[in-house]
Each structure stands twice: as C-alpha cells, then as structure tokens.
PDB file of N, CA and C in Angstrom:
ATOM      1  N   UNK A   1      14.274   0.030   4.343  1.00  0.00           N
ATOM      2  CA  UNK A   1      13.071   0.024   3.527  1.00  0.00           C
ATOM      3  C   UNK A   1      11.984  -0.773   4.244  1.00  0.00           C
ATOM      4  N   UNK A   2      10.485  -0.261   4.196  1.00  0.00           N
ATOM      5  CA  UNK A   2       9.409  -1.172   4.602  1.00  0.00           C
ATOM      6  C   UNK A   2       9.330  -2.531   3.799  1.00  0.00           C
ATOM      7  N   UNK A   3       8.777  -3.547   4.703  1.00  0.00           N
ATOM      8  CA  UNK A   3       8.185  -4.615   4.294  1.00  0.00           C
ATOM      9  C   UNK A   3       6.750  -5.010   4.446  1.00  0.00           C
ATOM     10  N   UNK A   4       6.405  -5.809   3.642  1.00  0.00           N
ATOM     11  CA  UNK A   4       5.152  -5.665   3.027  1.00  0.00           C
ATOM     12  C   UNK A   4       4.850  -7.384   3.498  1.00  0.00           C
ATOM     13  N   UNK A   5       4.257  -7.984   4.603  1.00  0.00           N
ATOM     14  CA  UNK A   5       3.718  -9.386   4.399  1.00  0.00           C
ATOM     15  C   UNK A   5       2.663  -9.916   4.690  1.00  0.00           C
ATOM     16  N   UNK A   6       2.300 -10.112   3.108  1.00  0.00           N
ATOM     17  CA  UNK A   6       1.183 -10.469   2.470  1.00  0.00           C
ATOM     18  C   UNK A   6       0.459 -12.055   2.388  1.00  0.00           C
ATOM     19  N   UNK A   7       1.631 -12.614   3.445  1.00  0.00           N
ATOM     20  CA  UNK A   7       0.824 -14.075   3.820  1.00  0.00           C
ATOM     21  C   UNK A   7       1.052 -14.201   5.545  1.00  0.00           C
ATOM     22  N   UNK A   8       1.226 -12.976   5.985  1.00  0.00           N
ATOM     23  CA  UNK A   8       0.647 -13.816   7.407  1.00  0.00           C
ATOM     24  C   UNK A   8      -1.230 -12.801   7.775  1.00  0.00           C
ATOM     25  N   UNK A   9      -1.567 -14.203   8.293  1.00  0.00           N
ATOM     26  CA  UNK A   9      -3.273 -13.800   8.315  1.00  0.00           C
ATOM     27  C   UNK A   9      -3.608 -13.200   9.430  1.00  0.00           C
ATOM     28  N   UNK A  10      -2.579 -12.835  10.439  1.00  0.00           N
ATOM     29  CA  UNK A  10      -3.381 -12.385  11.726  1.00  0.00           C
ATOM     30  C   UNK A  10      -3.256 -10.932  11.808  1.00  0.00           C
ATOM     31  N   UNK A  11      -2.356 -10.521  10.810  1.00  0.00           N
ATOM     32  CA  UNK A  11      -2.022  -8.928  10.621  1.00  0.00           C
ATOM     33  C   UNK A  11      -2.649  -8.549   9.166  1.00  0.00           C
ATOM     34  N   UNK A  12      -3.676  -7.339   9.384  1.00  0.00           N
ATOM     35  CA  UNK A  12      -4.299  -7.419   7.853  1.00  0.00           C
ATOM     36  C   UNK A  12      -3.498  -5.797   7.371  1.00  0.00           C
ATOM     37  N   UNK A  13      -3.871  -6.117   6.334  1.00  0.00           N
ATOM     38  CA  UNK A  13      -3.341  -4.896   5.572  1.00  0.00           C
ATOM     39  C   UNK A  13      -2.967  -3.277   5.931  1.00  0.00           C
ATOM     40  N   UNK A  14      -4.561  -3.140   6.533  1.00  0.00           N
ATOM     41  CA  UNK A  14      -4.444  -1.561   6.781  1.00  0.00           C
ATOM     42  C   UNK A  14      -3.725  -1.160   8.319  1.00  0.00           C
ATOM     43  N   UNK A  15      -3.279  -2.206   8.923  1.00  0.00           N
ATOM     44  CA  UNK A  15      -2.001  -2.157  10.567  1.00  0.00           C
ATOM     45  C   UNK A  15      -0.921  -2.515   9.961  1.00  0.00           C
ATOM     46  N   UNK A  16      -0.445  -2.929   8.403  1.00  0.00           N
ATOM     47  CA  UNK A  16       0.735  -2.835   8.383  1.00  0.00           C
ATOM     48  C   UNK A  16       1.406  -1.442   7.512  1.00  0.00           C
ATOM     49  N   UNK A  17      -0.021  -1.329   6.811  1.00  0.00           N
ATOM     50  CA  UNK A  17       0.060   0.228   6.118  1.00  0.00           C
ATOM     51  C   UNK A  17       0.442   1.133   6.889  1.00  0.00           C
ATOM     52  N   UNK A  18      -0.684   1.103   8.099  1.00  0.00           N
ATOM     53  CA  UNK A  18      -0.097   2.571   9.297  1.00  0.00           C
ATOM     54  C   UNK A  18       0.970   2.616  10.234  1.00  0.00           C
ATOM     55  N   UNK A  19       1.465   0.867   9.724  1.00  0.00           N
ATOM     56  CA  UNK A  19       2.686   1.122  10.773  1.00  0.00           C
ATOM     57  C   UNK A  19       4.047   1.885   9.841  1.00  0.00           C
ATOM     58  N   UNK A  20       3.803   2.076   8.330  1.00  0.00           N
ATOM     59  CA  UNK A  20       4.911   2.935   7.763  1.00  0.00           C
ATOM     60  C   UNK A  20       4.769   4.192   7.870  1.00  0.00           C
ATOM     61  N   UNK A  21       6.211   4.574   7.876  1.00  0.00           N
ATOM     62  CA  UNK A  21       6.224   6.325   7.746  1.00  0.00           C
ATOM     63  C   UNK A  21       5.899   6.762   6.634  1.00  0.00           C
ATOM     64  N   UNK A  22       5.878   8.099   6.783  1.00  0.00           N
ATOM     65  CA  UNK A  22       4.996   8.788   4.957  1.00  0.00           C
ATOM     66  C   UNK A  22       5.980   8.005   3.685  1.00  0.00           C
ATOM     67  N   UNK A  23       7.091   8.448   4.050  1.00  0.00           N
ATOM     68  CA  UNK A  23       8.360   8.115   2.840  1.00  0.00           C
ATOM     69  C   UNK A  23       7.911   6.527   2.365  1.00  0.00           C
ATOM     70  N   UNK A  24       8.396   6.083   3.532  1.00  0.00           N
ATOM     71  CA  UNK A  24       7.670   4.675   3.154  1.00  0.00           C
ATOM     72  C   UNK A  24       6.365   3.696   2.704  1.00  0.00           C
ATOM     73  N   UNK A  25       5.799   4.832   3.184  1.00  0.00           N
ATOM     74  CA  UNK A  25       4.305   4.566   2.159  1.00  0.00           C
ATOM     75  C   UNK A  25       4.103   5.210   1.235  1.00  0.00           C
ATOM     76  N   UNK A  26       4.611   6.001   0.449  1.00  0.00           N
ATOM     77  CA  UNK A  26       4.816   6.667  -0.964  1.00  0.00           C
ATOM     78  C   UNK A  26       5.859   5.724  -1.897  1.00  0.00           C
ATOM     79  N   UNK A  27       6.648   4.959  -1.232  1.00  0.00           N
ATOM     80  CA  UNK A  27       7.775   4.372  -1.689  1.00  0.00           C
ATOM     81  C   UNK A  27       6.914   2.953  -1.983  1.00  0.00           C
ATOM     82  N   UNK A  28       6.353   2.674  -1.309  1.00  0.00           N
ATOM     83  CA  UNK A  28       5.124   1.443  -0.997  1.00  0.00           C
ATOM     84  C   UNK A  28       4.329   1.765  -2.758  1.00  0.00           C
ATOM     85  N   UNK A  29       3.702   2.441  -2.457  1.00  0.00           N
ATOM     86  CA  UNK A  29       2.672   2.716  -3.076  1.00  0.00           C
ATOM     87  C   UNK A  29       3.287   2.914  -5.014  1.00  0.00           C
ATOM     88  N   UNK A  30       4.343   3.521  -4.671  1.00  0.00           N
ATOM     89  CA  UNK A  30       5.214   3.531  -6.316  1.00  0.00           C
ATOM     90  C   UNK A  30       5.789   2.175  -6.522  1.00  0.00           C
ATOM     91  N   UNK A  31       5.812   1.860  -5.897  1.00  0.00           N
ATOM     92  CA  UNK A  31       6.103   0.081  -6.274  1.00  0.00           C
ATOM     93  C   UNK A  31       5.309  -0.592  -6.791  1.00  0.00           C
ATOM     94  N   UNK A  32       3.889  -0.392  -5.704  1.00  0.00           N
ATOM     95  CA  UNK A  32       3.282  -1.396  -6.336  1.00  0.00           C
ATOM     96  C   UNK A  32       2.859  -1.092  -8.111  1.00  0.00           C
ATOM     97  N   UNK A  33       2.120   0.118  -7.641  1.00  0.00           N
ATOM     98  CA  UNK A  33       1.559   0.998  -9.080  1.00  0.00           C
ATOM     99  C   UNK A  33       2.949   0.580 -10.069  1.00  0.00           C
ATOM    100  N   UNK A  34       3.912   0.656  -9.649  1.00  0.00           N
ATOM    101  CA  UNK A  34       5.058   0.061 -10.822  1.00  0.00           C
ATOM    102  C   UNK A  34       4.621  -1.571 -11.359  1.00  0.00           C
ATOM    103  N   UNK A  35       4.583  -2.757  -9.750  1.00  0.00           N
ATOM    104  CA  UNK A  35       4.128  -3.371 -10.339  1.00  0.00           C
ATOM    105  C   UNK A  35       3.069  -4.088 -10.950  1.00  0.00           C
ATOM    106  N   UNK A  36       2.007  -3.498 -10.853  1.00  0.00           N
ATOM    107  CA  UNK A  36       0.802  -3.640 -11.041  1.00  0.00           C
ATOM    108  C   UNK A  36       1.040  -3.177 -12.636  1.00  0.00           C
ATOM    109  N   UNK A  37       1.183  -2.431 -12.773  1.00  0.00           N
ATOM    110  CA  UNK A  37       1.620  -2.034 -14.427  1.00  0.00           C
ATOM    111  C   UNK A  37       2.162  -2.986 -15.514  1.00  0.00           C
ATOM    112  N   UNK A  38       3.453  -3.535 -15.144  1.00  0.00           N
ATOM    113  CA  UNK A  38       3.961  -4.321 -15.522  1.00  0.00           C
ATOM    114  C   UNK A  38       2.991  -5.640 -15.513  1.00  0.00           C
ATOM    115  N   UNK A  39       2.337  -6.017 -14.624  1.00  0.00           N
ATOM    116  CA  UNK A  39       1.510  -7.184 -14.820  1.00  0.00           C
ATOM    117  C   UNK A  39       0.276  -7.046 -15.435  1.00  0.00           C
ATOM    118  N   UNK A  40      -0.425  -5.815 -15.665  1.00  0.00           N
ATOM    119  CA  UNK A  40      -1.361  -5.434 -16.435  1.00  0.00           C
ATOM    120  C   UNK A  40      -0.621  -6.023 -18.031  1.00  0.00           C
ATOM    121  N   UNK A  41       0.567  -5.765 -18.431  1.00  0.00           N
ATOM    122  CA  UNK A  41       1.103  -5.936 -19.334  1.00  0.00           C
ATOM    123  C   UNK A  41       1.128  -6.878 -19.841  1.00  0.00           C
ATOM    124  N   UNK A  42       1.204  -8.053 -18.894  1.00  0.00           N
ATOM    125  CA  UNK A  42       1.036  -9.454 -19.554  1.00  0.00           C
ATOM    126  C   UNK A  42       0.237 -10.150 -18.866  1.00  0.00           C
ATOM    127  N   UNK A  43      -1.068 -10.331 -18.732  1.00  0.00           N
ATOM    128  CA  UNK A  43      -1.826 -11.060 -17.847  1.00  0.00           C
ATOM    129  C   UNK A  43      -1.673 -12.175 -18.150  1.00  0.00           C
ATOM    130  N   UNK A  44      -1.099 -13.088 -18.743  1.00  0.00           N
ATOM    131  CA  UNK A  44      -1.162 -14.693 -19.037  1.00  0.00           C
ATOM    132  C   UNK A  44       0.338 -14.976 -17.484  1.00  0.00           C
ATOM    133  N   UNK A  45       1.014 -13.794 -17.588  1.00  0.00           N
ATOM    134  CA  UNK A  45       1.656 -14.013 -16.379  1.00  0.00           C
ATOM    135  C   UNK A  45       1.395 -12.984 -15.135  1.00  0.00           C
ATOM    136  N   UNK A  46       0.165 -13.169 -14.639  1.00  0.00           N
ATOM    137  CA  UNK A  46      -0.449 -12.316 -13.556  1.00  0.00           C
ATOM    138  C   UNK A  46      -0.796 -13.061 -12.847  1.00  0.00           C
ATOM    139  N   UNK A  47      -0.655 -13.056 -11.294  1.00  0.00           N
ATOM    140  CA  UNK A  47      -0.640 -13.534 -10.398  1.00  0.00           C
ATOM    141  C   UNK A  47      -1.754 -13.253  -9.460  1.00  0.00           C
ATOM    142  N   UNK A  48      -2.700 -14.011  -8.986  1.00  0.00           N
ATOM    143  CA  UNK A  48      -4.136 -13.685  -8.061  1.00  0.00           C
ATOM    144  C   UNK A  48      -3.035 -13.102  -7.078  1.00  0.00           C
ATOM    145  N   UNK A  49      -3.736 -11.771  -6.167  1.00  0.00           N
ATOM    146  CA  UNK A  49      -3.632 -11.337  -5.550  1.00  0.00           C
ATOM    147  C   UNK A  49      -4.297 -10.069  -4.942  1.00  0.00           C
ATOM    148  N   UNK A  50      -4.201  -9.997  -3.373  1.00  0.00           N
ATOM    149  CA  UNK A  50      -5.356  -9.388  -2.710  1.00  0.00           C
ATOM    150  C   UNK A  50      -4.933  -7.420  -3.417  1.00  0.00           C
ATOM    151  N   UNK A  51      -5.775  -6.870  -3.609  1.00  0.00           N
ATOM    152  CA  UNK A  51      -5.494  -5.337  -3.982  1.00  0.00           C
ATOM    153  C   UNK A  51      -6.271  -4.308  -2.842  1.00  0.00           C
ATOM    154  N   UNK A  52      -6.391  -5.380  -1.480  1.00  0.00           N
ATOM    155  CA  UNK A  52      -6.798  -4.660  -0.373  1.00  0.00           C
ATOM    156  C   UNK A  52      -6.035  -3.303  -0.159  1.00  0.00           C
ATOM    157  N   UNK A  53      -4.986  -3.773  -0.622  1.00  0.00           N
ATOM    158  CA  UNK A  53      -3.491  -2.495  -0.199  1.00  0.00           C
ATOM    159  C   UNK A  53      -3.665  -1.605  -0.768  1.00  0.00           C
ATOM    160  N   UNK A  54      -4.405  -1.118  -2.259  1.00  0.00           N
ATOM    161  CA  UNK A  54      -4.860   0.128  -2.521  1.00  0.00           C
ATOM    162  C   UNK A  54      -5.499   0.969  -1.590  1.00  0.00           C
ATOM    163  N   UNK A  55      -6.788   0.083  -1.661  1.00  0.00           N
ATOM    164  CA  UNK A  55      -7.812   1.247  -0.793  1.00  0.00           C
ATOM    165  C   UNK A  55      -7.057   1.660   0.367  1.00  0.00           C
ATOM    166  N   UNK A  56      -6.836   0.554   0.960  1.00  0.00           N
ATOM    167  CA  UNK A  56      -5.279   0.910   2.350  1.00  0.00           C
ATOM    168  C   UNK A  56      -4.472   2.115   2.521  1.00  0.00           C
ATOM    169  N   UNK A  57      -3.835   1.850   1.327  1.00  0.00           N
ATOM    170  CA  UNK A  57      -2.740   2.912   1.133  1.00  0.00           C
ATOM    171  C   UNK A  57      -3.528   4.207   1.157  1.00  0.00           C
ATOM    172  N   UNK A  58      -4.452   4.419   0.201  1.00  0.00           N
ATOM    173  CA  UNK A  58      -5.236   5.593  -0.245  1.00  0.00           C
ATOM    174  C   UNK A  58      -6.267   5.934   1.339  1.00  0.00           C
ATOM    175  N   UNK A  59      -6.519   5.199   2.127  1.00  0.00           N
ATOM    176  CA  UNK A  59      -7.322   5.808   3.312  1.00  0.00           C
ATOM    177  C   UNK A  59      -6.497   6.161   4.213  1.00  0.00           C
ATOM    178  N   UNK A  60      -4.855   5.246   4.301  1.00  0.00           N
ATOM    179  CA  UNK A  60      -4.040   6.042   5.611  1.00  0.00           C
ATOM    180  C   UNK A  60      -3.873   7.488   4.532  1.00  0.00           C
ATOM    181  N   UNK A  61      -2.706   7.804   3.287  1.00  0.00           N
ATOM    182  CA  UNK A  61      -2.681   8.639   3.217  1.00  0.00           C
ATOM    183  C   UNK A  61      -3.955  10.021   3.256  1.00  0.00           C
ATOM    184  N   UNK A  62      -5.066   9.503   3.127  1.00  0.00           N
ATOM    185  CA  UNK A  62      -6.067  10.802   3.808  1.00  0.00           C
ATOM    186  C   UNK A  62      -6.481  10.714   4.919  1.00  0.00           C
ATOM    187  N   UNK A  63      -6.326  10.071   5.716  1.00  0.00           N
ATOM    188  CA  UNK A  63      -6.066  10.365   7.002  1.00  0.00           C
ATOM    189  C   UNK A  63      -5.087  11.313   7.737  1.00  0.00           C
ATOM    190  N   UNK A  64      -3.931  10.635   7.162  1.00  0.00           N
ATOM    191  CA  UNK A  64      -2.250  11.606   7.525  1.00  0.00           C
ATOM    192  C   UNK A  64      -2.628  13.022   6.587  1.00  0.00           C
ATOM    193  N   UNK A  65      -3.140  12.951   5.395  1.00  0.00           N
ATOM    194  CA  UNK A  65      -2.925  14.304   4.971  1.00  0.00           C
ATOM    195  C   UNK A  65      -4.016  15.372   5.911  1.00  0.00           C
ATOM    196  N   UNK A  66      -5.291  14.656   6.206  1.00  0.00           N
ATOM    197  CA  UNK A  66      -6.253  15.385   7.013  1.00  0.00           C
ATOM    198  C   UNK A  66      -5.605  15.954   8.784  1.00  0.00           C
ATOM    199  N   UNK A  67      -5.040  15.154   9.194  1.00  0.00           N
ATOM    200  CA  UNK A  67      -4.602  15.223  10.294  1.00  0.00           C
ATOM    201  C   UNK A  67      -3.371  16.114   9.820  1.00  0.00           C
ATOM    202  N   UNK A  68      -2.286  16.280   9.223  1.00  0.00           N
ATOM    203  CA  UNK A  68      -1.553  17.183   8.969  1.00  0.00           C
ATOM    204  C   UNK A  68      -2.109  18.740   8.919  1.00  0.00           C
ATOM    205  N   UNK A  69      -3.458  18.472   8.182  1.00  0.00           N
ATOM    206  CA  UNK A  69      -3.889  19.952   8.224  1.00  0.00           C
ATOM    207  C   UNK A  69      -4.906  21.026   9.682  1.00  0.00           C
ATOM    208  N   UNK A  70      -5.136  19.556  10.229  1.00  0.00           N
ATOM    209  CA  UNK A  70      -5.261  19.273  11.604  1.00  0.00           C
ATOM    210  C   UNK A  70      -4.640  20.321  12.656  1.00  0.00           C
ATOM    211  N   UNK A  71      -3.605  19.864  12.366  1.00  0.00           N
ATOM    212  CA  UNK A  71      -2.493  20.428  13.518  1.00  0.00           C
ATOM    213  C   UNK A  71      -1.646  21.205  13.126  1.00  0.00           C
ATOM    214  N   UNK A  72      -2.015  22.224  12.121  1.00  0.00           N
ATOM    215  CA  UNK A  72      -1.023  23.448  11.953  1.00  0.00           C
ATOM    216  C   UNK A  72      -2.104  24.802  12.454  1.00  0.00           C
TER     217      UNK A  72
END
C-alpha cells in the first residue's frame, strides 16, 4: 500500500501524489474522502490539516486520464 508523509517539508504533496500508481491513488483518495467524512462529523474532534492533497490528487488524476487518451 502507498504512503502518505505529511510532515516531511522538502517533499510537497503533488511529487508524492505522482509518485503513486493509479490503484494507489484511487485507494489514496477513498481514504481520505472516507476520512474527511468522518471528521466533518465531529468537528470538536477535527484536526488542522493541509487539504493541498485534494487539488493534488484531482490534477494528477487529469493529467493521467488526459494522457491515457493521449496515447491510444
């Protein structure tokens, strides 16, 4: 399974996004949306944190989907 680390500063978000494979960034991405949900649920226990990894997630996958259609 991919890993996701969200406290070292010299690697930002969107080079650790493109370093996963599709599976793993769909698998990425249902996680979080899982937990992002769950913490919507109780914000008195919600935790600051960066949501750079959306837009992330959402610009590699249209990239990969553009380039897929690319090369057929």
């Amino acid at each position: 399974m991919a890993q996701f680390f969200p406290y070292f500063v010299d690697v930002n978000v969107a080079d650790q996004v493109r370093s996963l494979s599709t599976k793993d960034l769909l698998d990425f991405w249902e996680e979080t949306q899982y937990m992002e949900e769950k913490l919507t649920a109780e914000p008195d226990r919600m935790p600051a944190y960066n949501v750079e990894y959306e837009r992330a997630v959402l610009q590699e996958l249209q990239i990969r989907s553009c380039m897929d259609k690319l090369n057929r």
